[in-house]
C-alpha atoms as a PDB file:
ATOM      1  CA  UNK A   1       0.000   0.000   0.000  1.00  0.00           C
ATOM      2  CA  UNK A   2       1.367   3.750  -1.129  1.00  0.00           C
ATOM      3  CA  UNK A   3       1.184   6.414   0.813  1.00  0.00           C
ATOM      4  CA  UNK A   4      -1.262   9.212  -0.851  1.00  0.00           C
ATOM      5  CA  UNK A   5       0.737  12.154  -2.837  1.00  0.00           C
ATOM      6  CA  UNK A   6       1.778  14.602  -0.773  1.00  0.00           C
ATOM      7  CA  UNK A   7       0.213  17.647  -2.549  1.00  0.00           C
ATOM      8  CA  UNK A   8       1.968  20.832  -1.181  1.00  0.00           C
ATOM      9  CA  UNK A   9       5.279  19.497  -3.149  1.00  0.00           C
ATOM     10  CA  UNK A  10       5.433  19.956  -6.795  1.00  0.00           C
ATOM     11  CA  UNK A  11       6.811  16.930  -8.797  1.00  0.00           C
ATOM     12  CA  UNK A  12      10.312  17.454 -10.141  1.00  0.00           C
ATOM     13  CA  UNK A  13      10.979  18.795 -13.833  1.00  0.00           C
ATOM     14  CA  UNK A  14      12.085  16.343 -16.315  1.00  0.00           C
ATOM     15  CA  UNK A  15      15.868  16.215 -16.553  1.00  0.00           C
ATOM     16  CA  UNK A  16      15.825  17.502 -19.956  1.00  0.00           C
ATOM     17  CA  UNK A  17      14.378  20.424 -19.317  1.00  0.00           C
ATOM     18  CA  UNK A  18      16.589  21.413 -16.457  1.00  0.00           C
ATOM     19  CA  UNK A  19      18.385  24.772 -17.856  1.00  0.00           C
ATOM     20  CA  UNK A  20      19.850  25.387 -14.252  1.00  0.00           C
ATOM     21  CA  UNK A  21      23.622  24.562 -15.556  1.00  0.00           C
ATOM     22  CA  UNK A  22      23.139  26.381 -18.634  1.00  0.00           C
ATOM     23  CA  UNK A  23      22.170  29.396 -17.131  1.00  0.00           C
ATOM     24  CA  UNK A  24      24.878  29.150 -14.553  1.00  0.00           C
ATOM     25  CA  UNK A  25      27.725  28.933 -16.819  1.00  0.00           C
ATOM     26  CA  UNK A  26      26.255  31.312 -19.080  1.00  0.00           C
ATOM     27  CA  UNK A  27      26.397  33.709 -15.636  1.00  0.00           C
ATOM     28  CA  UNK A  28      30.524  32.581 -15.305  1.00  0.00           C
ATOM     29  CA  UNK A  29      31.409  33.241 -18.423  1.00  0.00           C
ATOM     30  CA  UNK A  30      29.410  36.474 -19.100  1.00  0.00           C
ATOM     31  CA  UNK A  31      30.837  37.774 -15.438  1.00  0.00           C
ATOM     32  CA  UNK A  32      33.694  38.394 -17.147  1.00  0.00           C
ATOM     33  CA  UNK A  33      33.193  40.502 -19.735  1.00  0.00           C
ATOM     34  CA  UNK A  34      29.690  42.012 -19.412  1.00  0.00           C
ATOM     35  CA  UNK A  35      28.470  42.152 -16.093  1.00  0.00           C
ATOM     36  CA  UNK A  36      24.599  42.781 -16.569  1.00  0.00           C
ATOM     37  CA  UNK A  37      23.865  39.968 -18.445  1.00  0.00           C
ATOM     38  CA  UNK A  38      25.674  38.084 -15.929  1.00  0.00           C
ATOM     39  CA  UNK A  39      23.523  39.359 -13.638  1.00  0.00           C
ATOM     40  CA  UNK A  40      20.261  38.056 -15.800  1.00  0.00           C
ATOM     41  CA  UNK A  41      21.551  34.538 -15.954  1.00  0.00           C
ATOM     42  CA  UNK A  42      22.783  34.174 -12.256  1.00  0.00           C
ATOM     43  CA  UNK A  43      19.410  35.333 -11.215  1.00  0.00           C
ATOM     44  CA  UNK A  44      17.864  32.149 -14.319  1.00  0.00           C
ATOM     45  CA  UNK A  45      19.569  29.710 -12.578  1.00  0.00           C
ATOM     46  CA  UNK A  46      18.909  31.009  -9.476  1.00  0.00           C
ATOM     47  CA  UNK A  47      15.252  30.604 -10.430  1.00  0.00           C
ATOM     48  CA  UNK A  48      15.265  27.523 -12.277  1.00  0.00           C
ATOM     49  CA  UNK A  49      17.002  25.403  -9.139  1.00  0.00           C
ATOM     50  CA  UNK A  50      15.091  26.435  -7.261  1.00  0.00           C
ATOM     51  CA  UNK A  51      11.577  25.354  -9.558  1.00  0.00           C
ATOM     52  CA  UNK A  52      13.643  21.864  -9.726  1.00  0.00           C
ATOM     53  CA  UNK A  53      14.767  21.487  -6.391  1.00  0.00           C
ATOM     54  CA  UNK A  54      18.537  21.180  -6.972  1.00  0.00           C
ATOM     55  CA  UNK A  55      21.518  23.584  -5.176  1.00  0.00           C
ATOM     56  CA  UNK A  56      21.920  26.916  -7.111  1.00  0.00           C
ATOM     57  CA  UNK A  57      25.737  26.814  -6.399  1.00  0.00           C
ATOM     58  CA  UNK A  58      26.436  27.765  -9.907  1.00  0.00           C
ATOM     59  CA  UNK A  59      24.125  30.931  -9.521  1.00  0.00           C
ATOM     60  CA  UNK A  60      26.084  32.194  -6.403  1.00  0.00           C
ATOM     61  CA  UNK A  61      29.531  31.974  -8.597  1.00  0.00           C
ATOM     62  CA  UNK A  62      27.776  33.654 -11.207  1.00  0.00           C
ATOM     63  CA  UNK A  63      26.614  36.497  -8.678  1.00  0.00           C
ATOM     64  CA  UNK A  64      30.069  36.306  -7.011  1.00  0.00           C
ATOM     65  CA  UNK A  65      32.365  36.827  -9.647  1.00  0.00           C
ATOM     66  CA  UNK A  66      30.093  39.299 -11.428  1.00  0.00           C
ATOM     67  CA  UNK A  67      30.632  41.248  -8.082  1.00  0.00           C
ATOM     68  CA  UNK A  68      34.590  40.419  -7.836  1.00  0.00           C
ATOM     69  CA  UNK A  69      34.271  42.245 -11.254  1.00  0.00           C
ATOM     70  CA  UNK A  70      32.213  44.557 -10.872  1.00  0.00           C
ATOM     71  CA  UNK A  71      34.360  46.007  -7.798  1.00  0.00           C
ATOM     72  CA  UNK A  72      37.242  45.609 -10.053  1.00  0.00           C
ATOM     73  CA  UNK A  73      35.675  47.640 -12.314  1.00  0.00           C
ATOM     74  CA  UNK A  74      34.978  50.357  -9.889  1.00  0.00           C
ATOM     75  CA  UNK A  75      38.387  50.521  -8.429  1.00  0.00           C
ATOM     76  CA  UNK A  76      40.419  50.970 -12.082  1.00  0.00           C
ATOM     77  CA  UNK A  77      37.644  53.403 -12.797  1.00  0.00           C
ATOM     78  CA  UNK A  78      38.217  55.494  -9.843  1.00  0.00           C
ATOM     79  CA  UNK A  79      41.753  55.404 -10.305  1.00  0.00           C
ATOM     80  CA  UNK A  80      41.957  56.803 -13.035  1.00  0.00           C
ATOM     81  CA  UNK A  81      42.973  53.771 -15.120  1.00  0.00           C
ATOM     82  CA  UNK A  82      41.250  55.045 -18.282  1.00  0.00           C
ATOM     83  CA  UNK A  83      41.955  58.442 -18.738  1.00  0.00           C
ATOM     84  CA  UNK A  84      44.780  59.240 -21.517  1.00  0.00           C
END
């Protein structure tokens, strides 16, 4: 005899439509050259684990080094790394 379904839990996404890795190495890579797109996909992934119920470890890189850069940024701004 089975337990009855639990209803307050939705039933996990099919494995091929799981975009959560996509969308966190799309947020990598694009943290290093253009940081508001970054921004877009770390906050996809962010989204999409947590609609399929897996870690959004990716997403936090993505968010992490797009703030690394973004600092970066900042700093060689300030200093006056681009004047000539």
């Amino acid at each position: 005899m089975t337990p009855p379904p639990y209803y307050g839990q939705q039933p996990p996404a099919a494995a091929g439509n799981d975009k959560t890795t996509l969308w966190g190495v799309l947020g990598i890579v694009f943290a290093l050259c253009c940081t508001p797109l970054a921004i877009v996909f770390a906050i996809l992934s962010l989204l999409e684990a947590r609609k399929v119920g897996k870690q959004p470890i990716l997403a936090y890189v993505a968010f992490g080094v797009a703030a690394l850069g973004l600092i970066g940024n900042i700093i060689y701004f300030a200093s006056g790394g681009f004047s000539r």
